[in-house]
PDB file of N, CA and C in Angstrom:
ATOM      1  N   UNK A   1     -29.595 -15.907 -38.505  1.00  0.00           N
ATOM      2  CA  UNK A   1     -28.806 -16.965 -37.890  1.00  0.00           C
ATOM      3  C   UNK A   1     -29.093 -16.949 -36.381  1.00  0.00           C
ATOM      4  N   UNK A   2     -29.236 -18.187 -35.680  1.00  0.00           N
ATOM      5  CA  UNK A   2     -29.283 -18.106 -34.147  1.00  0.00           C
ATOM      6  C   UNK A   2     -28.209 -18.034 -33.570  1.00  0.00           C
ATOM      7  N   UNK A   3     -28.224 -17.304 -32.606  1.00  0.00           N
ATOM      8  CA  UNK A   3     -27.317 -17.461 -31.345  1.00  0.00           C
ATOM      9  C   UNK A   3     -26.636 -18.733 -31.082  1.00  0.00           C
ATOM     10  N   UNK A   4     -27.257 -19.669 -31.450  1.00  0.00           N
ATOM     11  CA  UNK A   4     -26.577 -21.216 -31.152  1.00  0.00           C
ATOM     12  C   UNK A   4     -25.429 -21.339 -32.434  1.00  0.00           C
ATOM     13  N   UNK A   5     -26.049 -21.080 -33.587  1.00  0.00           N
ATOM     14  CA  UNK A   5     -25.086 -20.945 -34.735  1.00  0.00           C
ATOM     15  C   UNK A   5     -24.199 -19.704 -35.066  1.00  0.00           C
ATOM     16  N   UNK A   6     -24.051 -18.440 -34.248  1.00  0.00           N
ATOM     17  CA  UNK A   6     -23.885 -17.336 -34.263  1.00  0.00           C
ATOM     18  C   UNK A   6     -21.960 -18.112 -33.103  1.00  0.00           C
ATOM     19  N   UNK A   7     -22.796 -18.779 -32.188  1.00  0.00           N
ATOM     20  CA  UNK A   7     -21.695 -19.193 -30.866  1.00  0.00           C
ATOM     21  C   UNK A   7     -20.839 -20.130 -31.528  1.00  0.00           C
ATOM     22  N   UNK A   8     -21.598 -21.566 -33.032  1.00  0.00           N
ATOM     23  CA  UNK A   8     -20.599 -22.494 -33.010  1.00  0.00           C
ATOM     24  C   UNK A   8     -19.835 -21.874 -33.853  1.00  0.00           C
ATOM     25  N   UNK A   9     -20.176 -21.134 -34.722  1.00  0.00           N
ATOM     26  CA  UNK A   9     -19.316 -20.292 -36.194  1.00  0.00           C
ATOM     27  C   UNK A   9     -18.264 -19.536 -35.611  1.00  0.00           C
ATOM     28  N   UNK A  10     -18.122 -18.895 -34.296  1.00  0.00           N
ATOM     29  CA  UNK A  10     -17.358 -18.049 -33.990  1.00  0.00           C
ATOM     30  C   UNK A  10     -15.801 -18.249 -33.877  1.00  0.00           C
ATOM     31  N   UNK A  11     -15.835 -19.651 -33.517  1.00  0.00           N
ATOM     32  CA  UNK A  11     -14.178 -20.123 -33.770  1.00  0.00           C
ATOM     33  C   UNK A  11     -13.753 -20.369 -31.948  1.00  0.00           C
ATOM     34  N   UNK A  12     -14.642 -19.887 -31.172  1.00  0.00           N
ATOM     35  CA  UNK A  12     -14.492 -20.114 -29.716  1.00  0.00           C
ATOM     36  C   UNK A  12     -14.003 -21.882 -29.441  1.00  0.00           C
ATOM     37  N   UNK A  13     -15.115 -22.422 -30.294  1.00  0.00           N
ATOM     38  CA  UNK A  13     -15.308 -23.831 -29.953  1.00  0.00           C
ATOM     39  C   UNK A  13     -13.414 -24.762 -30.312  1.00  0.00           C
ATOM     40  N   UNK A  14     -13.244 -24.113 -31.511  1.00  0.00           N
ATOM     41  CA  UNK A  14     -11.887 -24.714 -31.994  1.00  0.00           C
ATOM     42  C   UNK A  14     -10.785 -24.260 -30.797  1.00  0.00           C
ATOM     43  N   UNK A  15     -10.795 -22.788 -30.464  1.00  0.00           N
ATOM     44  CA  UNK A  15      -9.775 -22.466 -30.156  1.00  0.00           C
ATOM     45  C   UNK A  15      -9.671 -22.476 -28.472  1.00  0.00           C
ATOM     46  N   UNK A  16     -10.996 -23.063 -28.183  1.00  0.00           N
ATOM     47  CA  UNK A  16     -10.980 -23.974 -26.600  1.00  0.00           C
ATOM     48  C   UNK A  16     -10.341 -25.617 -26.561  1.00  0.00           C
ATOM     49  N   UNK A  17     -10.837 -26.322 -27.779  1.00  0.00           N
ATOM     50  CA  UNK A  17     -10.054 -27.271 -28.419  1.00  0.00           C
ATOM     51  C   UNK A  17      -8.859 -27.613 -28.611  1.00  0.00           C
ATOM     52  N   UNK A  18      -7.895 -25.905 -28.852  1.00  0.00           N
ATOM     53  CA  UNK A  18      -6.731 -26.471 -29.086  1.00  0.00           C
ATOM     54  C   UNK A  18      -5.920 -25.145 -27.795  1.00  0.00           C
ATOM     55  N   UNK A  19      -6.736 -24.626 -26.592  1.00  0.00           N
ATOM     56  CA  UNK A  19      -5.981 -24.775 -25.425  1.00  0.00           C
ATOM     57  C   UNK A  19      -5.803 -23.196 -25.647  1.00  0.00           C
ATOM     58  N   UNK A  20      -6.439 -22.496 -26.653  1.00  0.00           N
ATOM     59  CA  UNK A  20      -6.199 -21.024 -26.695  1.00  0.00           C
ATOM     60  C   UNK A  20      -7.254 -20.144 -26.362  1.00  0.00           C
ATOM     61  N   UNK A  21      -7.849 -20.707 -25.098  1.00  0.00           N
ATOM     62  CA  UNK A  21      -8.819 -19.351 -24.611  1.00  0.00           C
ATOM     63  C   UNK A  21      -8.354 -19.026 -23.095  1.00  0.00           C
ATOM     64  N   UNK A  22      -8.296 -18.159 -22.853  1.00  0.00           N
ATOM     65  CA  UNK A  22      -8.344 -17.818 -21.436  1.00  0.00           C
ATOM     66  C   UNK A  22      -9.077 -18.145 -20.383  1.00  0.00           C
ATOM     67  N   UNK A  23      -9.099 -18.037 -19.416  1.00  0.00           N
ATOM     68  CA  UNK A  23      -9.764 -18.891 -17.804  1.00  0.00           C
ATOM     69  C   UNK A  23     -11.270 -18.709 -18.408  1.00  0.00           C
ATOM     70  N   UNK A  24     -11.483 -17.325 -18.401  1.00  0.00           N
ATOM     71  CA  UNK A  24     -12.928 -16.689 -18.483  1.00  0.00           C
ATOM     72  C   UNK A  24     -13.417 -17.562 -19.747  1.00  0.00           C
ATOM     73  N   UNK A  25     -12.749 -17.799 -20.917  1.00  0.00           N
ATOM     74  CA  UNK A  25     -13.388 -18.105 -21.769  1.00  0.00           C
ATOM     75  C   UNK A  25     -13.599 -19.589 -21.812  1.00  0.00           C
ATOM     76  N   UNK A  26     -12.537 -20.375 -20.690  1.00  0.00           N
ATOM     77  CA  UNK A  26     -12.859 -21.451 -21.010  1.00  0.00           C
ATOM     78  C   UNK A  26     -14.105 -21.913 -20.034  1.00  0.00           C
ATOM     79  N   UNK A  27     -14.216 -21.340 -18.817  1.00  0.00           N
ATOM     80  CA  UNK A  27     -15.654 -21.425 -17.783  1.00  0.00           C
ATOM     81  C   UNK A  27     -16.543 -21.162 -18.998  1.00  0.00           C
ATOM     82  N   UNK A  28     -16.798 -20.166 -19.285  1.00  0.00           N
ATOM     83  CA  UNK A  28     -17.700 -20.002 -20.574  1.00  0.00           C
ATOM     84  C   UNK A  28     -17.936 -21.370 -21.396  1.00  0.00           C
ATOM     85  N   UNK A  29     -16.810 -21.524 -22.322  1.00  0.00           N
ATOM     86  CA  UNK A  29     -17.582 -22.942 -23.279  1.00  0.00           C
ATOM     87  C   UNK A  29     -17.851 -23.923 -22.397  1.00  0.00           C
ATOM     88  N   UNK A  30     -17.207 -24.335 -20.775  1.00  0.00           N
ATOM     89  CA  UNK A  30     -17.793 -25.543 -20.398  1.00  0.00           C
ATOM     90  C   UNK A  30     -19.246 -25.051 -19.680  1.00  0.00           C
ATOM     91  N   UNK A  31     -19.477 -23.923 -19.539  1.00  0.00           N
ATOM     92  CA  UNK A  31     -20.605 -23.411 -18.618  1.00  0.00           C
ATOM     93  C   UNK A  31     -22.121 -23.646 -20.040  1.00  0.00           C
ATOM     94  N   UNK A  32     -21.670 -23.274 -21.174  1.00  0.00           N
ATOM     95  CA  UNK A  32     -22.837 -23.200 -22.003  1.00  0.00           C
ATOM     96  C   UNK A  32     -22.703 -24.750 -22.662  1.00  0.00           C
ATOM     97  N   UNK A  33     -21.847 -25.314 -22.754  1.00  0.00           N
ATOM     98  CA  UNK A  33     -21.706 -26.721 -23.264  1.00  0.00           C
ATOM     99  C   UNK A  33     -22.872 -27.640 -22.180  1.00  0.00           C
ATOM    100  N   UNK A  34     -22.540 -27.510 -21.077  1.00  0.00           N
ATOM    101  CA  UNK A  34     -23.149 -28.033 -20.294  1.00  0.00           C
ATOM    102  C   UNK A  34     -24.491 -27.912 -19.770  1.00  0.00           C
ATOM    103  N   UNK A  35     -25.510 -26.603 -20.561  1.00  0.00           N
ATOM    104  CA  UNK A  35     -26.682 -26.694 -20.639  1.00  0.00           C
ATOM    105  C   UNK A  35     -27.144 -26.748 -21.966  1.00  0.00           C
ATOM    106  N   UNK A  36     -26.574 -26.513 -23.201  1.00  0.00           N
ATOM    107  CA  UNK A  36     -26.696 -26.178 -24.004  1.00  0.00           C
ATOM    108  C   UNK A  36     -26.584 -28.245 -25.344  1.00  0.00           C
ATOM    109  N   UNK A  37     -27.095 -29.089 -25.372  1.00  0.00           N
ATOM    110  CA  UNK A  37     -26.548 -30.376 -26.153  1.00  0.00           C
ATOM    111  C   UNK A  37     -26.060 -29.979 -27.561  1.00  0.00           C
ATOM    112  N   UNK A  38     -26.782 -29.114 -28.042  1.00  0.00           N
ATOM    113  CA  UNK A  38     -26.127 -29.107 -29.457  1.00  0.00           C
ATOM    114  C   UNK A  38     -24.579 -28.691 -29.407  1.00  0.00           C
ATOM    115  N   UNK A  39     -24.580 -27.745 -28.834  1.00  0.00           N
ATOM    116  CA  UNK A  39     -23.479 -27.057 -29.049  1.00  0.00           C
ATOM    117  C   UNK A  39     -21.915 -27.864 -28.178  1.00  0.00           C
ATOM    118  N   UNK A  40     -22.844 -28.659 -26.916  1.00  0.00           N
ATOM    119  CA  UNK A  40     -21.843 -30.162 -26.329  1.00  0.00           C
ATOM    120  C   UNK A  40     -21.548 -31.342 -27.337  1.00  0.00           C
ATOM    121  N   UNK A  41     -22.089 -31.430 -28.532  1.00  0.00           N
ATOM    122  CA  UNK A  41     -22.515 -31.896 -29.494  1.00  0.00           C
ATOM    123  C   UNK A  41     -21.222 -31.397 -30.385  1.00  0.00           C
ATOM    124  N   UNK A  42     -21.763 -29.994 -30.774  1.00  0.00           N
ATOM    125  CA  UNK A  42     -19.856 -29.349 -31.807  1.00  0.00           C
ATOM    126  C   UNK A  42     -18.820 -29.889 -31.021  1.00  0.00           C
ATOM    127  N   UNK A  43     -18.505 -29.111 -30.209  1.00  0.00           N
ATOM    128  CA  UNK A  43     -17.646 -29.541 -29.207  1.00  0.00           C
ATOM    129  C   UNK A  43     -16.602 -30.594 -29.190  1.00  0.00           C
ATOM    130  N   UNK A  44     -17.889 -31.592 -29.142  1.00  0.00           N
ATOM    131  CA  UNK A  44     -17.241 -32.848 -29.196  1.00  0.00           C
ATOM    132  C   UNK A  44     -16.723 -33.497 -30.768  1.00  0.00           C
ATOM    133  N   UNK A  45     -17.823 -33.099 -31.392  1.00  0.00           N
ATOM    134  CA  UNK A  45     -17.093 -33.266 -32.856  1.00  0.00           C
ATOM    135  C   UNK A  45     -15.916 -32.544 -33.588  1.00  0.00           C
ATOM    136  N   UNK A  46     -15.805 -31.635 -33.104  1.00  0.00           N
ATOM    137  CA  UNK A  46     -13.997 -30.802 -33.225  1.00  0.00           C
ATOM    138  C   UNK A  46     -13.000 -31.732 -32.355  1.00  0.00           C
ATOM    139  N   UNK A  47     -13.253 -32.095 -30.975  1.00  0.00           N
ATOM    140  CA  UNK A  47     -12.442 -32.679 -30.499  1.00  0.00           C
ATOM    141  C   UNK A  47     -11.975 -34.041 -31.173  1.00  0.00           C
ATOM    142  N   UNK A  48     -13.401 -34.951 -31.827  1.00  0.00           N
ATOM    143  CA  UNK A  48     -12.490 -36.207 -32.523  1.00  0.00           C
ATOM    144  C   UNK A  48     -12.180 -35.826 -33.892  1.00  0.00           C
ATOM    145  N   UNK A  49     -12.426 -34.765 -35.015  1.00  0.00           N
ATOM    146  CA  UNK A  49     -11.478 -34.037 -35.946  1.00  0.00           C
ATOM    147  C   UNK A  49     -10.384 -33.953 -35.059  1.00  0.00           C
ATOM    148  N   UNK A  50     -10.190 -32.853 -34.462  1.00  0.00           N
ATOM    149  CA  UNK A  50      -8.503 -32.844 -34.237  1.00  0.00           C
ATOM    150  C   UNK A  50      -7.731 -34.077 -33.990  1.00  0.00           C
ATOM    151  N   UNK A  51      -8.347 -34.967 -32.825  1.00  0.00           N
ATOM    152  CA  UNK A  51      -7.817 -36.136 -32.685  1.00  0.00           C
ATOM    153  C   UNK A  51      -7.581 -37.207 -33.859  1.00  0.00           C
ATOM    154  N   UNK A  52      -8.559 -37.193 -34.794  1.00  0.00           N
ATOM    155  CA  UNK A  52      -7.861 -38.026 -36.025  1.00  0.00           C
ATOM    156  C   UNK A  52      -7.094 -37.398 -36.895  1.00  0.00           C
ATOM    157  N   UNK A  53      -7.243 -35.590 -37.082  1.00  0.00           N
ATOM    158  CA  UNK A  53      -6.284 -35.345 -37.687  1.00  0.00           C
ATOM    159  C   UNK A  53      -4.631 -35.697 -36.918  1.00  0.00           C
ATOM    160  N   UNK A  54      -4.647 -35.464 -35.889  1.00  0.00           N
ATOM    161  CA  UNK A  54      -3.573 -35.712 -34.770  1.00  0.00           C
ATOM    162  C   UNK A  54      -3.078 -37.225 -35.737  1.00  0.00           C
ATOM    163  N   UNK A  55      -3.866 -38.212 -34.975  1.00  0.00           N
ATOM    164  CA  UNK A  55      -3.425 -39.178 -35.659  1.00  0.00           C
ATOM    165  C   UNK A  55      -2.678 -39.248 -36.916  1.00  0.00           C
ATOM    166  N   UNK A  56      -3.730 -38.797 -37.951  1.00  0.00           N
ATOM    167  CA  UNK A  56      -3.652 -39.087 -39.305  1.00  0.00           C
ATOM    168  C   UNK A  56      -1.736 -38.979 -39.418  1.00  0.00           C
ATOM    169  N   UNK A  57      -1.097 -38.400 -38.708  1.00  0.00           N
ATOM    170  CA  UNK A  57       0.504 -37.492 -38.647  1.00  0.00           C
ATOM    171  C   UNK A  57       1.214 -38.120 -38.030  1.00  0.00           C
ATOM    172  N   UNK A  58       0.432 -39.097 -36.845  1.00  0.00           N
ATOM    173  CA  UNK A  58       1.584 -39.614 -36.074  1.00  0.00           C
ATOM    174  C   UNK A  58       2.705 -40.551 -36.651  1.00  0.00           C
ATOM    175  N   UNK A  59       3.824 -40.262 -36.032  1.00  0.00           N
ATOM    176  CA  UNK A  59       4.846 -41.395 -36.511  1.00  0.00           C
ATOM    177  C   UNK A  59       5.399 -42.185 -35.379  1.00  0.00           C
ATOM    178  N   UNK A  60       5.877 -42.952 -35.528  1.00  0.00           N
ATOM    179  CA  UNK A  60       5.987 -44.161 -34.633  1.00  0.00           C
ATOM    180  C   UNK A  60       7.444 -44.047 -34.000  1.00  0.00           C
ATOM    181  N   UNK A  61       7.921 -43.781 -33.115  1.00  0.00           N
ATOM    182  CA  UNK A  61       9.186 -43.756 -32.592  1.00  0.00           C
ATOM    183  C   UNK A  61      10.405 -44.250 -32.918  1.00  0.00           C
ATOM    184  N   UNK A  62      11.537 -44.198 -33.302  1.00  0.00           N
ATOM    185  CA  UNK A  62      12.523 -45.466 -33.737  1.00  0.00           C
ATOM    186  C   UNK A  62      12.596 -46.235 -32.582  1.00  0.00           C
ATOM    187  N   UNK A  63      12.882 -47.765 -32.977  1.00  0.00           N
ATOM    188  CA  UNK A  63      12.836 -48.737 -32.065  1.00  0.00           C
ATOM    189  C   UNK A  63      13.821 -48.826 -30.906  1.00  0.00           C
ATOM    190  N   UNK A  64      14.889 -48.119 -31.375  1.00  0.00           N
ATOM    191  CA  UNK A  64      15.938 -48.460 -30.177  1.00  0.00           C
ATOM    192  C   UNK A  64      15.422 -47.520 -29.167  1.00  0.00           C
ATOM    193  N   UNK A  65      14.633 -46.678 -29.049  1.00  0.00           N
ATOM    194  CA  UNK A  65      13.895 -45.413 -28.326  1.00  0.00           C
ATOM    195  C   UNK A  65      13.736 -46.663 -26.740  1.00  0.00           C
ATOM    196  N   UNK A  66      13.093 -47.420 -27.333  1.00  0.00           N
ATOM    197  CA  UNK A  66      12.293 -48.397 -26.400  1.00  0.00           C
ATOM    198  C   UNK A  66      13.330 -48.940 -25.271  1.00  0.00           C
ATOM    199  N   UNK A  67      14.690 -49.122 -25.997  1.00  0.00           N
ATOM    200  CA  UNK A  67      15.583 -49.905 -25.235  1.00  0.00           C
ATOM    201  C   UNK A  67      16.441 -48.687 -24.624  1.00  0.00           C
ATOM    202  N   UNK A  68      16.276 -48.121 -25.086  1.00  0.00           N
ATOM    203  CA  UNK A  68      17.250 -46.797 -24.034  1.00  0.00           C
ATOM    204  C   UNK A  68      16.620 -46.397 -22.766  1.00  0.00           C
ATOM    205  N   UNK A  69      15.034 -46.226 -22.959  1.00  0.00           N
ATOM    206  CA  UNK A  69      14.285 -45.723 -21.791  1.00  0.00           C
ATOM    207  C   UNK A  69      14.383 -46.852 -20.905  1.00  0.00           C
ATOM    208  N   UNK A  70      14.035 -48.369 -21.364  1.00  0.00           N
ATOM    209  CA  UNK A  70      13.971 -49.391 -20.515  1.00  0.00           C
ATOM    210  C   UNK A  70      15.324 -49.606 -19.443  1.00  0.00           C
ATOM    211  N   UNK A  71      16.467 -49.228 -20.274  1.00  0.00           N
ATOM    212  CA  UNK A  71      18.072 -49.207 -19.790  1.00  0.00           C
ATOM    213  C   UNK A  71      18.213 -47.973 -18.996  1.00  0.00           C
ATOM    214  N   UNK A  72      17.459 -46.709 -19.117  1.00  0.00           N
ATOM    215  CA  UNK A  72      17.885 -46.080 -18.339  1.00  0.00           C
ATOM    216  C   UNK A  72      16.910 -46.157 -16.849  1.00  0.00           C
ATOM    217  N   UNK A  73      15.355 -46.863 -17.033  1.00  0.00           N
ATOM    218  CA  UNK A  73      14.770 -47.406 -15.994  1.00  0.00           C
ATOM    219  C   UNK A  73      15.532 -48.226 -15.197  1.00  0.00           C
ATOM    220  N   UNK A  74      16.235 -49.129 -16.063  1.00  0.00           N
ATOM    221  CA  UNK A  74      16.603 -50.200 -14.835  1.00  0.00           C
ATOM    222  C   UNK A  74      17.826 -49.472 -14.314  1.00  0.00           C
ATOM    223  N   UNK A  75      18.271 -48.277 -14.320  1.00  0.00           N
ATOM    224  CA  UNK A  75      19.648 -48.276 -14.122  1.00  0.00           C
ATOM    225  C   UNK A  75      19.270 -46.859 -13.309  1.00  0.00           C
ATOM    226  N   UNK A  76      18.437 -46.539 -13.173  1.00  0.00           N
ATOM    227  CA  UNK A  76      17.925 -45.284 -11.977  1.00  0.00           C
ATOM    228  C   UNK A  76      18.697 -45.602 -10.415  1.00  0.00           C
ATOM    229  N   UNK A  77      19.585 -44.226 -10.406  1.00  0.00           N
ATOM    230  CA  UNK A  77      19.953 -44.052  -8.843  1.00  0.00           C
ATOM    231  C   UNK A  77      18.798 -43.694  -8.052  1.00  0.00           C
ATOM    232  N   UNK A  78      17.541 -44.185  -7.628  1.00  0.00           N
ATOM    233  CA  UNK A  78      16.694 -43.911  -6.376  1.00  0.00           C
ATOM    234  C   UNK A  78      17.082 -43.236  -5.214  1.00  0.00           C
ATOM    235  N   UNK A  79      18.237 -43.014  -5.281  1.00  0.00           N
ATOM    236  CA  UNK A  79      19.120 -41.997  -4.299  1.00  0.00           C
ATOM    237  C   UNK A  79      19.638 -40.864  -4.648  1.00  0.00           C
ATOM    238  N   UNK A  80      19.157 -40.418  -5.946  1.00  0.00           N
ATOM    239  CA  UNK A  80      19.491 -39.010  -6.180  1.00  0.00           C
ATOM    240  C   UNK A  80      18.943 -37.493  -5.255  1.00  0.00           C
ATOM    241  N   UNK A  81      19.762 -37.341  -5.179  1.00  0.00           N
ATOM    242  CA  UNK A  81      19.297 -35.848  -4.899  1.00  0.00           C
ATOM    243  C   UNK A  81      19.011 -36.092  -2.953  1.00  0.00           C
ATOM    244  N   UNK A  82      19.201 -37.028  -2.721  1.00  0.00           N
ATOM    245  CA  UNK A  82      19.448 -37.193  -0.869  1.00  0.00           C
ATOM    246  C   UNK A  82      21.054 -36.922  -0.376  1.00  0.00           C
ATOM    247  N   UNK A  83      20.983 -36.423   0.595  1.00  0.00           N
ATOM    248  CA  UNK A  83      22.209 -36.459   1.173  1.00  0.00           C
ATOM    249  C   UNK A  83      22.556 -37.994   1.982  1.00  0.00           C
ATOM    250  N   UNK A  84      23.836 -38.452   1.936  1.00  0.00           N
ATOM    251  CA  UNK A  84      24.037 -39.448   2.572  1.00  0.00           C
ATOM    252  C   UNK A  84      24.237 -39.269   3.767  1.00  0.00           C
ATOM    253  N   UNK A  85      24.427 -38.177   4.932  1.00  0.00           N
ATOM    254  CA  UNK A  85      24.648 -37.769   5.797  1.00  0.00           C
ATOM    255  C   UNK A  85      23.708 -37.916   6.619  1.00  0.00           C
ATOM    256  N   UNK A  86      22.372 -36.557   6.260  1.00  0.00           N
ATOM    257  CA  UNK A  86      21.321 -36.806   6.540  1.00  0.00           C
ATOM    258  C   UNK A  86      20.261 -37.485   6.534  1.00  0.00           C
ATOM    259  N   UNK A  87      20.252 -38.308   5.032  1.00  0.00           N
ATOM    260  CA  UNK A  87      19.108 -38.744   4.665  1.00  0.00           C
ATOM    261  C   UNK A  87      17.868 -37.652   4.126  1.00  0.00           C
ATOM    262  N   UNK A  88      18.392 -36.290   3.911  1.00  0.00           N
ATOM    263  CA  UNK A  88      17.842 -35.364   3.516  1.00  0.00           C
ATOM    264  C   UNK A  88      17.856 -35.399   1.898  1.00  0.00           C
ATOM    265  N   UNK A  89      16.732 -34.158   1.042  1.00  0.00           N
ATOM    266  CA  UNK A  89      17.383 -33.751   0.062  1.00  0.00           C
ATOM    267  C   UNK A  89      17.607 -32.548   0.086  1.00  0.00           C
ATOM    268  N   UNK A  90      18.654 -32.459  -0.889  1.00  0.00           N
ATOM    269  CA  UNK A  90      19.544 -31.058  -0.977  1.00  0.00           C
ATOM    270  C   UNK A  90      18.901 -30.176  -1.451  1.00  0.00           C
TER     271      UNK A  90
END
């Protein structure tokens, strides 16, 4: 087996994917991704798997969701957290 297939089999590629490698490891997959096409290539094909599995699950918000956020937009104190005194915040 090569080194190229030795690197995509290892599970690095998924688990940079889903945000579980450390600093070092993630310089690593973008450092060899970025000379390396095949393996920028896996990469990217795990990323749109997860993303359609993502999808495949999503559910759609209940509707009144929409009108609460909009009601609590229009109804924002823009003066929170200032003092009226100063014009500071606290």
């Amino acid at each position: 087996m090569s080194k190229i297939n030795e690197f995509i089999n290892s599970g690095t590629l998924e688990a940079y994917c889903l945000g579980m490698v450390c600093d070092g490891e993630r310089r690593y997959v973008e450092n060899i991704c970025s000379k390396n096409n095949i393996i920028q290539a896996e990469l990217e094909g795990i990323q749109r798997s997860l993303e359609y599995y993502a999808a495949s699950f999503q559910l759609a918000p209940p509707a009144y969701i929409k009108d609460r956020i909009l009601f609590a937009i229009d109804n924002l104190d823009l003066n929170i957290g200032l003092s009226k005194k100063k014009g500071r915040r606290r």
